[in-house]
Protein backbone atom coordinates (compact mmCIF):
# COMPACT_ATOMS: atom_id res chain seq x y z
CA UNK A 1 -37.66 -5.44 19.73
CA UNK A 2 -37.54 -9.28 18.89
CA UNK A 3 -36.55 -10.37 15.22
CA UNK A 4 -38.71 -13.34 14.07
CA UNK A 5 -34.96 -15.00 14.13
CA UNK A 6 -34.53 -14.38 17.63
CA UNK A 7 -37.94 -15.90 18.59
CA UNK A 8 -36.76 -18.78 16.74
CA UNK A 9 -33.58 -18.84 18.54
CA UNK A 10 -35.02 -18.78 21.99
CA UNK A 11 -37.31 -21.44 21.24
CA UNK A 12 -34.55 -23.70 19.68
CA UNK A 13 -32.41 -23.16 23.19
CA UNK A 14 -35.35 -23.70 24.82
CA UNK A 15 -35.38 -27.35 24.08
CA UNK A 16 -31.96 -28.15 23.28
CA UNK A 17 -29.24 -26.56 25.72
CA UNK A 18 -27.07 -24.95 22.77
CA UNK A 19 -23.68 -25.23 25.22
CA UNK A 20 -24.20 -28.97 25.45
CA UNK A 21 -24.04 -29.39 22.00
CA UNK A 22 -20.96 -27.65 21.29
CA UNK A 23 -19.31 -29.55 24.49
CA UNK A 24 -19.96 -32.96 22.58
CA UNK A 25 -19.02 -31.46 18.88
CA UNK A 26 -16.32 -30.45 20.87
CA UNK A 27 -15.61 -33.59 22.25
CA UNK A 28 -16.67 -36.37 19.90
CA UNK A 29 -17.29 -34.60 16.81
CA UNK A 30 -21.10 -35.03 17.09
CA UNK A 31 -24.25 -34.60 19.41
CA UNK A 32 -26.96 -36.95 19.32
CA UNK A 33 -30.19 -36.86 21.36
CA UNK A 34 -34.21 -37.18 21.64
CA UNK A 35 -35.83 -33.56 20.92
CA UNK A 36 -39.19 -33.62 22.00
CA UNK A 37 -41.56 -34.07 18.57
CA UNK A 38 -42.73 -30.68 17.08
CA UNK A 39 -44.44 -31.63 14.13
CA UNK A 40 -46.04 -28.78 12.85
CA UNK A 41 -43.00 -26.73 14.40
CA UNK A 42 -40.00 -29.16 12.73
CA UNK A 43 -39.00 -26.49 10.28
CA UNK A 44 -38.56 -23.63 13.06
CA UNK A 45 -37.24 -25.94 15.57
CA UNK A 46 -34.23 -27.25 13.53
CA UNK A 47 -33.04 -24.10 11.83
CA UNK A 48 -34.02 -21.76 15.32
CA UNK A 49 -31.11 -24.63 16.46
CA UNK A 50 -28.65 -23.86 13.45
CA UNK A 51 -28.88 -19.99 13.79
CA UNK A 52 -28.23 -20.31 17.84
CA UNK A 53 -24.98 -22.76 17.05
CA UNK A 54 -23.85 -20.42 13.90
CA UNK A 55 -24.24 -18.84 10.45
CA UNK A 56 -26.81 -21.31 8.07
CA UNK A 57 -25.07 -22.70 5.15
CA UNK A 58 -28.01 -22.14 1.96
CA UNK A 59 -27.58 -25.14 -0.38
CA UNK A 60 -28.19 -24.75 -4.16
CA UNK A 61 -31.79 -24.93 -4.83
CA UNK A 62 -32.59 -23.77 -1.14
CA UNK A 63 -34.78 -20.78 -0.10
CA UNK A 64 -32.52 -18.65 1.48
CA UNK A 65 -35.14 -17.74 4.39
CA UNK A 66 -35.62 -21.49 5.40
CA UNK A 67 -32.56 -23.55 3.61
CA UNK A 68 -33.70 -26.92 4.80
CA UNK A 69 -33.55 -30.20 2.46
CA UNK A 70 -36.60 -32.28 3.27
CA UNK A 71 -36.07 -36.21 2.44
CA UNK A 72 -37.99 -38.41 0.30
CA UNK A 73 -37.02 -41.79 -0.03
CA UNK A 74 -36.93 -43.53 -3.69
CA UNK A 75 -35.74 -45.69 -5.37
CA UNK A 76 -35.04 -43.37 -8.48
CA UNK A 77 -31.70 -43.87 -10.11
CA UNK A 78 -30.29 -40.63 -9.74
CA UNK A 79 -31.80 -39.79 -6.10
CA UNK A 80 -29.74 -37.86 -3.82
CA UNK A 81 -27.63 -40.57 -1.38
CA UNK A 82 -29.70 -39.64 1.59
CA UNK A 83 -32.84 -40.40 -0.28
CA UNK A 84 -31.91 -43.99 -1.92
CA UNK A 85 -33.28 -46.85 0.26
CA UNK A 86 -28.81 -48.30 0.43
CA UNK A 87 -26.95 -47.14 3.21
CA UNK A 88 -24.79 -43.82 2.65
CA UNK A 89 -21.58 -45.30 3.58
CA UNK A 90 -18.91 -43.05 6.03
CA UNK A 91 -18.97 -39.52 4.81
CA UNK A 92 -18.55 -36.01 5.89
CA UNK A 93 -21.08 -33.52 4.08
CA UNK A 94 -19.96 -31.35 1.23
CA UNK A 95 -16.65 -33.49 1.06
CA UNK A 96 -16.42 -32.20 -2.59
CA UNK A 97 -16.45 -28.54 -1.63
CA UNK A 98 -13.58 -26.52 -0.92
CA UNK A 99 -15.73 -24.19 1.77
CA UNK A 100 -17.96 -27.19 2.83
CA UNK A 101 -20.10 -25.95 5.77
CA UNK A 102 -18.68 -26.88 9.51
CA UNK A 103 -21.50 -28.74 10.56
CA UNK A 104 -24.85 -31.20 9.35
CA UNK A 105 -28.12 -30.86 11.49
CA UNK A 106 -30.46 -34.12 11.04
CA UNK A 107 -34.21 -34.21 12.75
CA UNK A 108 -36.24 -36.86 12.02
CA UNK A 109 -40.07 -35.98 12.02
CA UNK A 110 -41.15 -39.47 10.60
CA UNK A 111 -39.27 -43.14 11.30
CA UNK A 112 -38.79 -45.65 9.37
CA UNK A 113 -41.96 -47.91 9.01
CA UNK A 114 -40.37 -51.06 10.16
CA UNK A 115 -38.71 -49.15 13.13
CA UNK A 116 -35.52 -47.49 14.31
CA UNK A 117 -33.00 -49.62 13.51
CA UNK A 118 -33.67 -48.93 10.01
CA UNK A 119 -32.07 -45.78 8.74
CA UNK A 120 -30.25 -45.70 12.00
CA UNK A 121 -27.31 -42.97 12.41
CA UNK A 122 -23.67 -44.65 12.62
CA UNK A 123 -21.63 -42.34 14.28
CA UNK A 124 -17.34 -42.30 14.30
CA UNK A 125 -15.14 -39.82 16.17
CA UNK A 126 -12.47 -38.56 13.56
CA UNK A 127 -9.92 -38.57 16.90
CA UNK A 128 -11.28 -42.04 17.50
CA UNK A 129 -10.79 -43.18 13.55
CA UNK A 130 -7.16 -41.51 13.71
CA UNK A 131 -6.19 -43.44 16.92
CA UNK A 132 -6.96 -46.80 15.34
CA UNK A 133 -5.52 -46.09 12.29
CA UNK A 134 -2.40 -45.61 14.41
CA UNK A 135 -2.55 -48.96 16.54
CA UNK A 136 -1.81 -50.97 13.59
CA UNK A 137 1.01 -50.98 10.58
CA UNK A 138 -1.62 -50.87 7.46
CA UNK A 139 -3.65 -47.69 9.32
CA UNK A 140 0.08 -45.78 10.18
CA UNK A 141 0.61 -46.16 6.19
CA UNK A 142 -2.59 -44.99 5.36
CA UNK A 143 -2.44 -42.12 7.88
CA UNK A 144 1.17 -41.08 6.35
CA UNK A 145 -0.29 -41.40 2.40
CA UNK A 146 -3.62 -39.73 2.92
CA UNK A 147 -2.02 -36.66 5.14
CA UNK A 148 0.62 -36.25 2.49
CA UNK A 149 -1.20 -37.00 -1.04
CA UNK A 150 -3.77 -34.88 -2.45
CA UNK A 151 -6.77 -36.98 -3.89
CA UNK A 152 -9.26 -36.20 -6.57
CA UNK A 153 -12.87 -36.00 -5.46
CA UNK A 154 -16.21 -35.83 -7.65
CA UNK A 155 -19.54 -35.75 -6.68
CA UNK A 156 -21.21 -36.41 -9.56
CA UNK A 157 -19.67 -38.15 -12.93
CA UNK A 158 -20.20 -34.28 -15.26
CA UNK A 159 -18.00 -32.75 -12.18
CA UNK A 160 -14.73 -31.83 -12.93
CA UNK A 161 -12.49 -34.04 -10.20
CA UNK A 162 -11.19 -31.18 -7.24
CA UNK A 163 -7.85 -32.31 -5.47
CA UNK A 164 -7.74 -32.35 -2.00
CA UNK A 165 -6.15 -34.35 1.01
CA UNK A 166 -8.12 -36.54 2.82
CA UNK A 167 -6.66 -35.85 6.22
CA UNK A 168 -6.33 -32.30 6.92
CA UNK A 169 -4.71 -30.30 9.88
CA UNK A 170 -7.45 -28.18 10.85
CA UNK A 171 -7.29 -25.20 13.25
CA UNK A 172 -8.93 -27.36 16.46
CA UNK A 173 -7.88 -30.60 15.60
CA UNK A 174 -7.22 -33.16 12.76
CA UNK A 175 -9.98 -33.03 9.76
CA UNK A 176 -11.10 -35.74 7.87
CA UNK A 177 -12.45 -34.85 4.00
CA UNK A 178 -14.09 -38.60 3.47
CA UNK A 179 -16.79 -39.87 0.89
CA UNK A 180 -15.74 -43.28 -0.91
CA UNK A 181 -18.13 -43.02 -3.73
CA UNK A 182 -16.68 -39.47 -4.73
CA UNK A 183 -13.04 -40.30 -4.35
CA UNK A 184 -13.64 -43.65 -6.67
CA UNK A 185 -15.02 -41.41 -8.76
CA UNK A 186 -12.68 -38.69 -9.34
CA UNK A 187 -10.00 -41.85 -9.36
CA UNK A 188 -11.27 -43.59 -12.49
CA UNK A 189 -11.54 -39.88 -14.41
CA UNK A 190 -8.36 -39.03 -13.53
CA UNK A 191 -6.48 -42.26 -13.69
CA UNK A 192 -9.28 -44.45 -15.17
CA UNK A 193 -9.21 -46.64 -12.37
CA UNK A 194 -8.78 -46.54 -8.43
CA UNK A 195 -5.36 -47.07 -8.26
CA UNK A 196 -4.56 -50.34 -5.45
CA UNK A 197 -2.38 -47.62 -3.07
CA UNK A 198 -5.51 -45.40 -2.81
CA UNK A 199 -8.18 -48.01 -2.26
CA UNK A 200 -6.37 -49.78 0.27
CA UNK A 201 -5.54 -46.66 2.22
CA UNK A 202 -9.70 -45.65 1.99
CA UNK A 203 -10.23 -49.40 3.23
CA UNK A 204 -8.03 -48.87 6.28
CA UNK A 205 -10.56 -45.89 7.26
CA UNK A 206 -13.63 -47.46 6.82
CA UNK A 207 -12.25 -50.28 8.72
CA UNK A 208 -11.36 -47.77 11.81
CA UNK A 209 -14.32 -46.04 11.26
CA UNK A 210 -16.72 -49.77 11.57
CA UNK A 211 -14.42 -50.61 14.39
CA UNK A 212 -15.31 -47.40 16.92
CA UNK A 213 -18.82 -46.70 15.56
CA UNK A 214 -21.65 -46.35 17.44
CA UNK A 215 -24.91 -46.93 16.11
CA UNK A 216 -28.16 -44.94 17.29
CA UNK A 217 -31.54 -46.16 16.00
CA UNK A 218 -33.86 -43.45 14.55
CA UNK A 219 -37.12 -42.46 16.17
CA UNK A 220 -39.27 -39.74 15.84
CA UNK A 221 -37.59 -36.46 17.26
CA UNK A 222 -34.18 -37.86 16.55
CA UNK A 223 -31.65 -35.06 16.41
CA UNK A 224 -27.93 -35.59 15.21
CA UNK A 225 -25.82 -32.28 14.89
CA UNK A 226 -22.25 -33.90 13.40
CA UNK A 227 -19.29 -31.57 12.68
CA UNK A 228 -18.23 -32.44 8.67
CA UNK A 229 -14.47 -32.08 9.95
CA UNK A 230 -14.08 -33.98 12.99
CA UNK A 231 -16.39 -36.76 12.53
CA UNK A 232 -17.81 -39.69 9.93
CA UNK A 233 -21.55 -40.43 9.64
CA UNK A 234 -23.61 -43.18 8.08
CA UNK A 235 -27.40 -43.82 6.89
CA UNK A 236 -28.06 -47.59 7.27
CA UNK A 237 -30.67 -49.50 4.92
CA UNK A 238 -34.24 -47.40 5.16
CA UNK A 239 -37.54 -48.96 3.94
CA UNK A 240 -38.76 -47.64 0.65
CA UNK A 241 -42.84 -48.79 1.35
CA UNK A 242 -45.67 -48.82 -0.87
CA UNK A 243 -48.06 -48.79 1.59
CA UNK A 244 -46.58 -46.98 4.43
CA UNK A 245 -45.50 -43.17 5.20
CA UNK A 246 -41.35 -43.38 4.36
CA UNK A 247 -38.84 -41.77 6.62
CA UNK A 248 -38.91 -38.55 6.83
CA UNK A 249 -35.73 -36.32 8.08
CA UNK A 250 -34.64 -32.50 8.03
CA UNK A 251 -31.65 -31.35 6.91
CA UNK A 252 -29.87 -28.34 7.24
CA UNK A 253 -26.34 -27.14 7.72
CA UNK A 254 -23.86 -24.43 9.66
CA UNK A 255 -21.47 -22.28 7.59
CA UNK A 256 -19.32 -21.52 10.32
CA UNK A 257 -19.57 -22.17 13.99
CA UNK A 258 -19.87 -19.46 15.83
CA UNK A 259 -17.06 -19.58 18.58
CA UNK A 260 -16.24 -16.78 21.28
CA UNK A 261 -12.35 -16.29 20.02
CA UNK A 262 -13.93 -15.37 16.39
């Protein structure tokens, strides 16, 4: 007897060949590709994809049964940063969480309104970051500080800073824990400013992060799968329109992978 899980499955692997993705996650960090557009399917298709890759992560606020995050661009203050109309800047999900989930799954089911390149995905290999780090002097220092010196992050400024290296050795492979705007943060309450060590050593991996990024424009049944360890991601500038349907992307996200050794 089928579940209502495993129908979902099927029809996730169905469309999406589940081994490919974990060859390029296990590769580059990421998987990015054109799923055919399910509209009134999205919500099925995208988690039926998490539960055949591993166990769903429920964020807070989330129905358990269907723990997607549905954006809706704004230009509210206190938006999420995946909802403001900026781009996101380099970041790994859940950088501020000690048991962040393994993996981010994006689907757009509505692009931008003036077109792909807007709130298009940037894309950086966290082997490929560490390799350019290590071509020059500055990057070699800033590999050696941020392997060996704990750094406070906070997400938000009522958040209690949480220490934690930046690059990690992680079980298949070197892990990066990156999001600027919650390192500043936790700097200036903890030291009440970003002390000139740390922010040149963060500057040195957004710089090898711009310098072997790839950029893929957005379009309706984009799909990015990106592993929160082994690679950076980015939101350019979306449109925030009066007049015209806003971006519109899925988001959910993969506790732990599921791997055949486990």
């Amino acid at each position: 007897m089928h579940t209502s899980a495993d129908i979902i499955r099927k029809a996730a692997v169905e469309r999406v060949e589940v081994d490919c993705v974990r060859a390029a996650l296990e590769r580059d960090g990421y998987y990015v590709a054109h799923a055919a557009p399910q509209r009134e399917r999205s919500d099925s298709f995208i988690l039926g994809l998490a539960h055949s890759i591993g166990e769903l992560y429920v964020p807070i606020d989330c129905d358990p049964a269907a723990p997607l995050i549905r954006t809706a661009p704004t230009r509210k203050r206190h938006a999420a940063p995946f909802d403001r109309p900026n781009a996101i800047g380099w970041h790994g999900d859940f950088a501020t969480y000690e048991d962040r989930p393994e993996l981010s799954l994006v689907y757009i089911t509505r692009p931008d309104p003036r077109g792909g390149d807007y709130g298009a995905w940037r894309l950086a290999s966290v082997e490929d970051v560490v390799t350019a780090l290590g071509a020059t002097e500055d990057g070699r220092a800033a590999l050696g500080f941020l392997s060996s010196t704990p750094l406070p992050f906070s997400y938000s400024d009522d958040e209690d800073p949480r220490q934690f290296l930046v690059i990690e050795p992680r079980r298949e492979g070197t892990g990066l824990r990156f999001y600027l705007p919650s390192i500043q943060r936790g700097c200036i309450a903890v030291y009440g400013e970003i002390p000139a060590q740390i922010a040149a050593a963060l500057a040195q991996v957004e710089h090898a992060a711009d310098e072997v990024a790839r950029v893929v424009p957005t379009r309706e049944g984009s799909l990015l799968v990106t592993s929160n360890w082994f690679a950076l991601h980015d939101r350019v500038r979306q449109t925030i329109s009066r007049k015209r349907a806003k971006r519109e992307a899925l988001l959910c996200f993969v506790r732990r992978i599921n791997r055949a050794a486990d």
